[in-house]
N, C-alpha and C. Protein backbone atom coordinates (compact mmCIF):
# COMPACT_ATOMS: atom_id res chain seq x y z
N UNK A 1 71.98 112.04 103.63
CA UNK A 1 72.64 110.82 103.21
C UNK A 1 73.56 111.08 102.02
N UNK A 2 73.07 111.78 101.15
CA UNK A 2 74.24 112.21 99.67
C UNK A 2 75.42 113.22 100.07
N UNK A 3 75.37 113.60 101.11
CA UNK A 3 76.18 114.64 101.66
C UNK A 3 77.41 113.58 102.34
N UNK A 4 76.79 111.98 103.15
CA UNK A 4 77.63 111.41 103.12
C UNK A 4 78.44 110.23 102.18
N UNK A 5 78.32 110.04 101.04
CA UNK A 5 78.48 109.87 99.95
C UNK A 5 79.40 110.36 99.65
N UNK A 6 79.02 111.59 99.11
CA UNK A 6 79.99 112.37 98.65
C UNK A 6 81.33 112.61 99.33
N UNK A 7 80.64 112.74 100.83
CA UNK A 7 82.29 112.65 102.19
C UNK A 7 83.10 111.74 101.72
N UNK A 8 82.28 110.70 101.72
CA UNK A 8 83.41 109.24 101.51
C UNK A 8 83.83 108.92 100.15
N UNK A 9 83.36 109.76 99.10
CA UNK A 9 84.41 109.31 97.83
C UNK A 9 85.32 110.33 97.74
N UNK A 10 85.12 111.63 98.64
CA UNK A 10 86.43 111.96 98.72
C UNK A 10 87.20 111.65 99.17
N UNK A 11 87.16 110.84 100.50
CA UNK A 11 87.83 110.45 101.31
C UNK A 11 88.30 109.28 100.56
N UNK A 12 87.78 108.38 99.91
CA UNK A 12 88.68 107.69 99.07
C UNK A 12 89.59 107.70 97.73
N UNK A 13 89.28 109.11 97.32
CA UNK A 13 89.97 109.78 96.40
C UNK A 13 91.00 110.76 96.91
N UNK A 14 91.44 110.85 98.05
CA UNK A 14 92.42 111.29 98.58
C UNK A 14 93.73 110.32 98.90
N UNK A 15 94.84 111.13 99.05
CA UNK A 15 96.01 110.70 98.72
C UNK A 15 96.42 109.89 100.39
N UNK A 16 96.75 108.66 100.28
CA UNK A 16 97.14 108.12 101.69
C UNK A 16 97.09 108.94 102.46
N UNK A 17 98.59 109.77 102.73
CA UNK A 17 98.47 110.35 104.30
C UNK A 17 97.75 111.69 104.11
N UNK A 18 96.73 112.02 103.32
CA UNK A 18 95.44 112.85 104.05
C UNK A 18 94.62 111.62 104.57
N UNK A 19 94.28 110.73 104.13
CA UNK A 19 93.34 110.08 104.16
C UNK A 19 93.48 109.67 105.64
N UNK A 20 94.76 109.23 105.98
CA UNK A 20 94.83 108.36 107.17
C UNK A 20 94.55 109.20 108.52
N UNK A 21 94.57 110.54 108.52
CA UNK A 21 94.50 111.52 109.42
C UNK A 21 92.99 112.03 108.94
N UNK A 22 92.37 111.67 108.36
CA UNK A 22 90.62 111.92 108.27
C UNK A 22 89.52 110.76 108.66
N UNK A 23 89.91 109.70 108.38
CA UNK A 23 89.40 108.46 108.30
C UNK A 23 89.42 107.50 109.12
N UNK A 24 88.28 106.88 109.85
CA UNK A 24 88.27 105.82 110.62
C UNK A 24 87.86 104.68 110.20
N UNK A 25 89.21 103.87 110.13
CA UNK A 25 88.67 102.40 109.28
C UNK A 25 88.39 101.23 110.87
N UNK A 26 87.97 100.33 110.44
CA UNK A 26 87.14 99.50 111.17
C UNK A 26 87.85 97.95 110.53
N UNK A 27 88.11 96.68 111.77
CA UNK A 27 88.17 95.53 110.96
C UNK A 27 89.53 95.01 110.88
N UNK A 28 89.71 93.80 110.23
CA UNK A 28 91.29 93.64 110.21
C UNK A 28 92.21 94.86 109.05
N UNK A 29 91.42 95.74 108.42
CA UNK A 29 92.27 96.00 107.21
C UNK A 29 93.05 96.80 108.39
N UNK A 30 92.88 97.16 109.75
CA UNK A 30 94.11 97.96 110.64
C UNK A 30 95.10 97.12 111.37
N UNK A 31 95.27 95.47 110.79
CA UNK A 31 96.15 94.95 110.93
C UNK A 31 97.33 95.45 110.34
N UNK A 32 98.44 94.45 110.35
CA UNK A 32 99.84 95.16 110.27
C UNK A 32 99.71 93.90 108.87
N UNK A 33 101.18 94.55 108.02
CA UNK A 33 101.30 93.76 106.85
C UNK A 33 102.10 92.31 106.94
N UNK A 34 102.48 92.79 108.20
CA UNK A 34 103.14 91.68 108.67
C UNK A 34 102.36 90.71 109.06
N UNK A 35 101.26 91.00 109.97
CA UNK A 35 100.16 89.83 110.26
C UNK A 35 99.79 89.15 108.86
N UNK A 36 99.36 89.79 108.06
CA UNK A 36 98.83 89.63 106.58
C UNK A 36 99.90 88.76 106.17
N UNK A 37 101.14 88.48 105.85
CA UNK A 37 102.34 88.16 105.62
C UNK A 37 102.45 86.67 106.50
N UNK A 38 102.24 86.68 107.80
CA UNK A 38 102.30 85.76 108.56
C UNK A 38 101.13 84.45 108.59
N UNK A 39 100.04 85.23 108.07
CA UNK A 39 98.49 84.27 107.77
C UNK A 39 98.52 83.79 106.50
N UNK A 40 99.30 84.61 105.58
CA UNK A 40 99.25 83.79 104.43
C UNK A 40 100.76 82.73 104.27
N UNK A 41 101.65 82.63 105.00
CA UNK A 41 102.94 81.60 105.00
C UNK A 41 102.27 80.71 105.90
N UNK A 42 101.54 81.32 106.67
CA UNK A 42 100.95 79.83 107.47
C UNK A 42 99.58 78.75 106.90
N UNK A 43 99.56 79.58 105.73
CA UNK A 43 98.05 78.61 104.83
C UNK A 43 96.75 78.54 106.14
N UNK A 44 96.66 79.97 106.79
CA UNK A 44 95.53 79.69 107.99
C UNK A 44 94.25 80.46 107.01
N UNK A 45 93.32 79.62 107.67
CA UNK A 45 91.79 79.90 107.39
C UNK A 45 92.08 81.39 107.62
N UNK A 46 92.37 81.91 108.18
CA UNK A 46 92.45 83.51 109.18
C UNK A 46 92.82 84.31 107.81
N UNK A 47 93.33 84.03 106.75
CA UNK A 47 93.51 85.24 105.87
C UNK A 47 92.61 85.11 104.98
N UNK A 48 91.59 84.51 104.78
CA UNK A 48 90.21 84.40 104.41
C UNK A 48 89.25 85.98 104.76
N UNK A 49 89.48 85.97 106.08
CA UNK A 49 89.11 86.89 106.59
C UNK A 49 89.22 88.18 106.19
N UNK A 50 91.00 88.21 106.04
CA UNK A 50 91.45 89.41 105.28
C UNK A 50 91.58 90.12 104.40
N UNK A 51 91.57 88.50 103.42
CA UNK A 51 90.99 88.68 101.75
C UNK A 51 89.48 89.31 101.53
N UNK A 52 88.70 89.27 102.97
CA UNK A 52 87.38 89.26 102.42
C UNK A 52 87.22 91.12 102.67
N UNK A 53 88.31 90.92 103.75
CA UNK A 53 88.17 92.66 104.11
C UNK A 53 88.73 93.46 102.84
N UNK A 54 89.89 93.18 102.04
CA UNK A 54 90.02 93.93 101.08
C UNK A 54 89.65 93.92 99.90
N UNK A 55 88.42 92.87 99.88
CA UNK A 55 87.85 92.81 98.49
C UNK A 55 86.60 93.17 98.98
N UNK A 56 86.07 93.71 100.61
CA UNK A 56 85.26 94.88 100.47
C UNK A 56 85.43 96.15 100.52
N UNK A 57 86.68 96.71 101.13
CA UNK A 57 87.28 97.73 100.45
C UNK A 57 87.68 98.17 99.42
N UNK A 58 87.30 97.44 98.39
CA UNK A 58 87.36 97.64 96.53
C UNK A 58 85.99 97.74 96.65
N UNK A 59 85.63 96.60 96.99
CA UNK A 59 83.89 96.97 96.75
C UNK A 59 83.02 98.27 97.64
N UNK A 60 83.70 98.52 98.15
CA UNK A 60 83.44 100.17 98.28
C UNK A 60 83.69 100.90 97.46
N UNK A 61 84.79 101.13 97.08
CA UNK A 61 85.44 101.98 96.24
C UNK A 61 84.70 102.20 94.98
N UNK A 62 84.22 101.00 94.31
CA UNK A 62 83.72 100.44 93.22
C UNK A 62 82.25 101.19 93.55
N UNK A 63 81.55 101.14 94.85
CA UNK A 63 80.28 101.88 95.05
C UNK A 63 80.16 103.09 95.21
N UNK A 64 81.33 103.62 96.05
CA UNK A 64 81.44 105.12 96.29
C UNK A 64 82.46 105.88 95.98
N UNK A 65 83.04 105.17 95.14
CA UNK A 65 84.40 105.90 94.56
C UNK A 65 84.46 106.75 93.66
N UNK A 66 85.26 107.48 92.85
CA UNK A 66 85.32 108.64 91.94
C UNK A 66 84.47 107.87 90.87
N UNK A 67 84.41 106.72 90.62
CA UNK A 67 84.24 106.16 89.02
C UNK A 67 82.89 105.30 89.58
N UNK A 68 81.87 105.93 90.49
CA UNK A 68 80.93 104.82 91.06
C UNK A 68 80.39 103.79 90.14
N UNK A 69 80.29 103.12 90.45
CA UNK A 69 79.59 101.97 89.51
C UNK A 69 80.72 101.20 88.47
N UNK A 70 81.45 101.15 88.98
CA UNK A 70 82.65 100.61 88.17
C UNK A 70 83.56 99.67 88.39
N UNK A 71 84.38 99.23 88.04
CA UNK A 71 84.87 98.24 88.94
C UNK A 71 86.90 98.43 88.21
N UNK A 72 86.98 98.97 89.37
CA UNK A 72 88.58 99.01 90.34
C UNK A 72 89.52 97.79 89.85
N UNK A 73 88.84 96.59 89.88
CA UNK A 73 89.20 95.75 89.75
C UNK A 73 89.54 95.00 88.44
N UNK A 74 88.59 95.66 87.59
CA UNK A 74 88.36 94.98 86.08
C UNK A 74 90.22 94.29 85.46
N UNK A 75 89.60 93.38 84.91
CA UNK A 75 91.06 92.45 84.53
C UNK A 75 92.22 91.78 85.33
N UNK A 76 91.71 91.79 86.80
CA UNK A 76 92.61 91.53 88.01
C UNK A 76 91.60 90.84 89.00
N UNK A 77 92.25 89.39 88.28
CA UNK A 77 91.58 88.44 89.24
C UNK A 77 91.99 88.51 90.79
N UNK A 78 91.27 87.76 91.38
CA UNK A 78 91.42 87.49 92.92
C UNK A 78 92.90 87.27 93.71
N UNK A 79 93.27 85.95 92.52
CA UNK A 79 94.99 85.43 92.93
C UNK A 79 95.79 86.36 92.54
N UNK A 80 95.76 87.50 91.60
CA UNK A 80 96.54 88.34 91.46
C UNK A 80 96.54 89.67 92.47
N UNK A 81 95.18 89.85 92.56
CA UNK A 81 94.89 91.13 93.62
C UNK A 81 95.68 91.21 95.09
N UNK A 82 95.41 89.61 95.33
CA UNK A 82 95.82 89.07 96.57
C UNK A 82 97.79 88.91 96.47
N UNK A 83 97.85 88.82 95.54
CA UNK A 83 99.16 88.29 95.14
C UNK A 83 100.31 90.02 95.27
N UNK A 84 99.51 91.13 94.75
CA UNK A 84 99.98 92.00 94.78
C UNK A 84 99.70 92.93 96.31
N UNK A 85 98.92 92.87 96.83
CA UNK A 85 98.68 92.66 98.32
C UNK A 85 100.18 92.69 98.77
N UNK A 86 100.24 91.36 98.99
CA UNK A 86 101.31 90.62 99.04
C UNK A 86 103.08 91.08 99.02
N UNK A 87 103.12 91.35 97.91
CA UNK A 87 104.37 92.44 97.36
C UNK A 87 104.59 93.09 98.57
N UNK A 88 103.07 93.72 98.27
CA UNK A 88 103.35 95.12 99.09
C UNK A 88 103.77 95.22 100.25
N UNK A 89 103.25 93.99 100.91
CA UNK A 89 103.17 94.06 102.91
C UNK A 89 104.77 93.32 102.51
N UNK A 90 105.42 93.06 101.84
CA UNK A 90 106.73 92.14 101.85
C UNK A 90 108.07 93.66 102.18
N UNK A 91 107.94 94.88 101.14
CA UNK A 91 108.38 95.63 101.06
C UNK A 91 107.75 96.77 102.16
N UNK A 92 106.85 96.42 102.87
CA UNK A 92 106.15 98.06 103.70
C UNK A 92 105.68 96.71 104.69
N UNK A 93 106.35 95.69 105.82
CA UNK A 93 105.57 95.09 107.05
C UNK A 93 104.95 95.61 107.83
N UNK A 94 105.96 96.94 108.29
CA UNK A 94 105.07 97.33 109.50
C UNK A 94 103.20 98.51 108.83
N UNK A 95 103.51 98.77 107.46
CA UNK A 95 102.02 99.19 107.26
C UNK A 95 101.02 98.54 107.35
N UNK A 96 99.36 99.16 107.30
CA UNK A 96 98.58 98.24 107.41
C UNK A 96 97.92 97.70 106.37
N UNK A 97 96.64 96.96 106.36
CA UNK A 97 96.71 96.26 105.28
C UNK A 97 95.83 97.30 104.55
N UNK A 98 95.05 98.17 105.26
CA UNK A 98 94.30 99.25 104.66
C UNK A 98 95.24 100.61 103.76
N UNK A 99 96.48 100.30 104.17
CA UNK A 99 97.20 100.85 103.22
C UNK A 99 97.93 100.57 102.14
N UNK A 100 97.75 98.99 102.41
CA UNK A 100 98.27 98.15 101.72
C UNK A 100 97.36 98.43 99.89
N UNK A 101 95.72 98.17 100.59
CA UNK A 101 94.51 97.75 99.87
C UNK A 101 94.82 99.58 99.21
N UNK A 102 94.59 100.75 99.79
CA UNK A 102 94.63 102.11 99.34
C UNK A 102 95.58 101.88 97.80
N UNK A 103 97.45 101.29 98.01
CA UNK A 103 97.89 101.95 97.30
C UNK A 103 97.86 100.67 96.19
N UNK A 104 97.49 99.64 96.00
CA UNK A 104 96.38 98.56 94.88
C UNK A 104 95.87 99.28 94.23
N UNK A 105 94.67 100.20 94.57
CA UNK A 105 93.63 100.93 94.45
C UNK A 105 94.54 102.54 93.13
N UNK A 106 95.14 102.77 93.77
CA UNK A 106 96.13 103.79 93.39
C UNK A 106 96.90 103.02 91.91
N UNK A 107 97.70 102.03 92.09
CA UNK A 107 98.12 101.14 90.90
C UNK A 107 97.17 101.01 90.11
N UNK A 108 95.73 100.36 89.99
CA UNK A 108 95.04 100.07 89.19
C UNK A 108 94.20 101.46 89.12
N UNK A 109 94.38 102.35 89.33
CA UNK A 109 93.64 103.91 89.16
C UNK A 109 94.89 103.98 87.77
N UNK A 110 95.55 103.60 87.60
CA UNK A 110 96.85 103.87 86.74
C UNK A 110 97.17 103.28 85.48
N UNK A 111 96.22 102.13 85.28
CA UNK A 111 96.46 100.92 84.64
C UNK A 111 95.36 101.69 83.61
């Protein structure tokens, strides 16, 4: 079990495109940014969903990430997290949202 642990905080401490050619993600975060883009101009329940997927992909990160037990997130509320999300899929549509959530992750690794 620590052997897979360890797999997966490397795998989340790796740079996008290693990551995307090692890694099998699961869920809407392999939607497009455009869907993401399209659920949130339409005020649908449906990006509830999505919000919930990338604020458990922090909360992974936050469990098995380089800095375990920590939080990714610290000083970046929800409406902003989501908000910068956002940006991103505006400038990169056709990516997904799991790459969307990766390079968040990457920004606030920076902050």
């Amino acid at each position: 079990m620590t052997y897979r642990l360890v797999l997966i905080a490397l795998l989340l401490s790796m740079p996008l495109a290693t990551r995307a050619q090692t890694t099998m993600l699961y869920g809407v975060g392999t939607e497009s940014c455009g869907a993401w883009l399209k659920y949130r101009q339409a005020k649908s329940w449906e990006i509830q969903v999505r919000e919930s997927w990338v604020n458990g992909f922090l909360s992974a990160y936050n469990a098995l990430g380089p800095n375990r037990n920590g939080d990714i997130g610290q000083g970046i509320d929800h409406t902003r997290r989501m908000a910068w999300i956002d940006s991103y899929c505006q400038s990169h549509p056709s990516a997904d949202i799991a790459s969307a959530t990766t390079a968040l992750i990457a920004d606030l690794r920076h902050r």
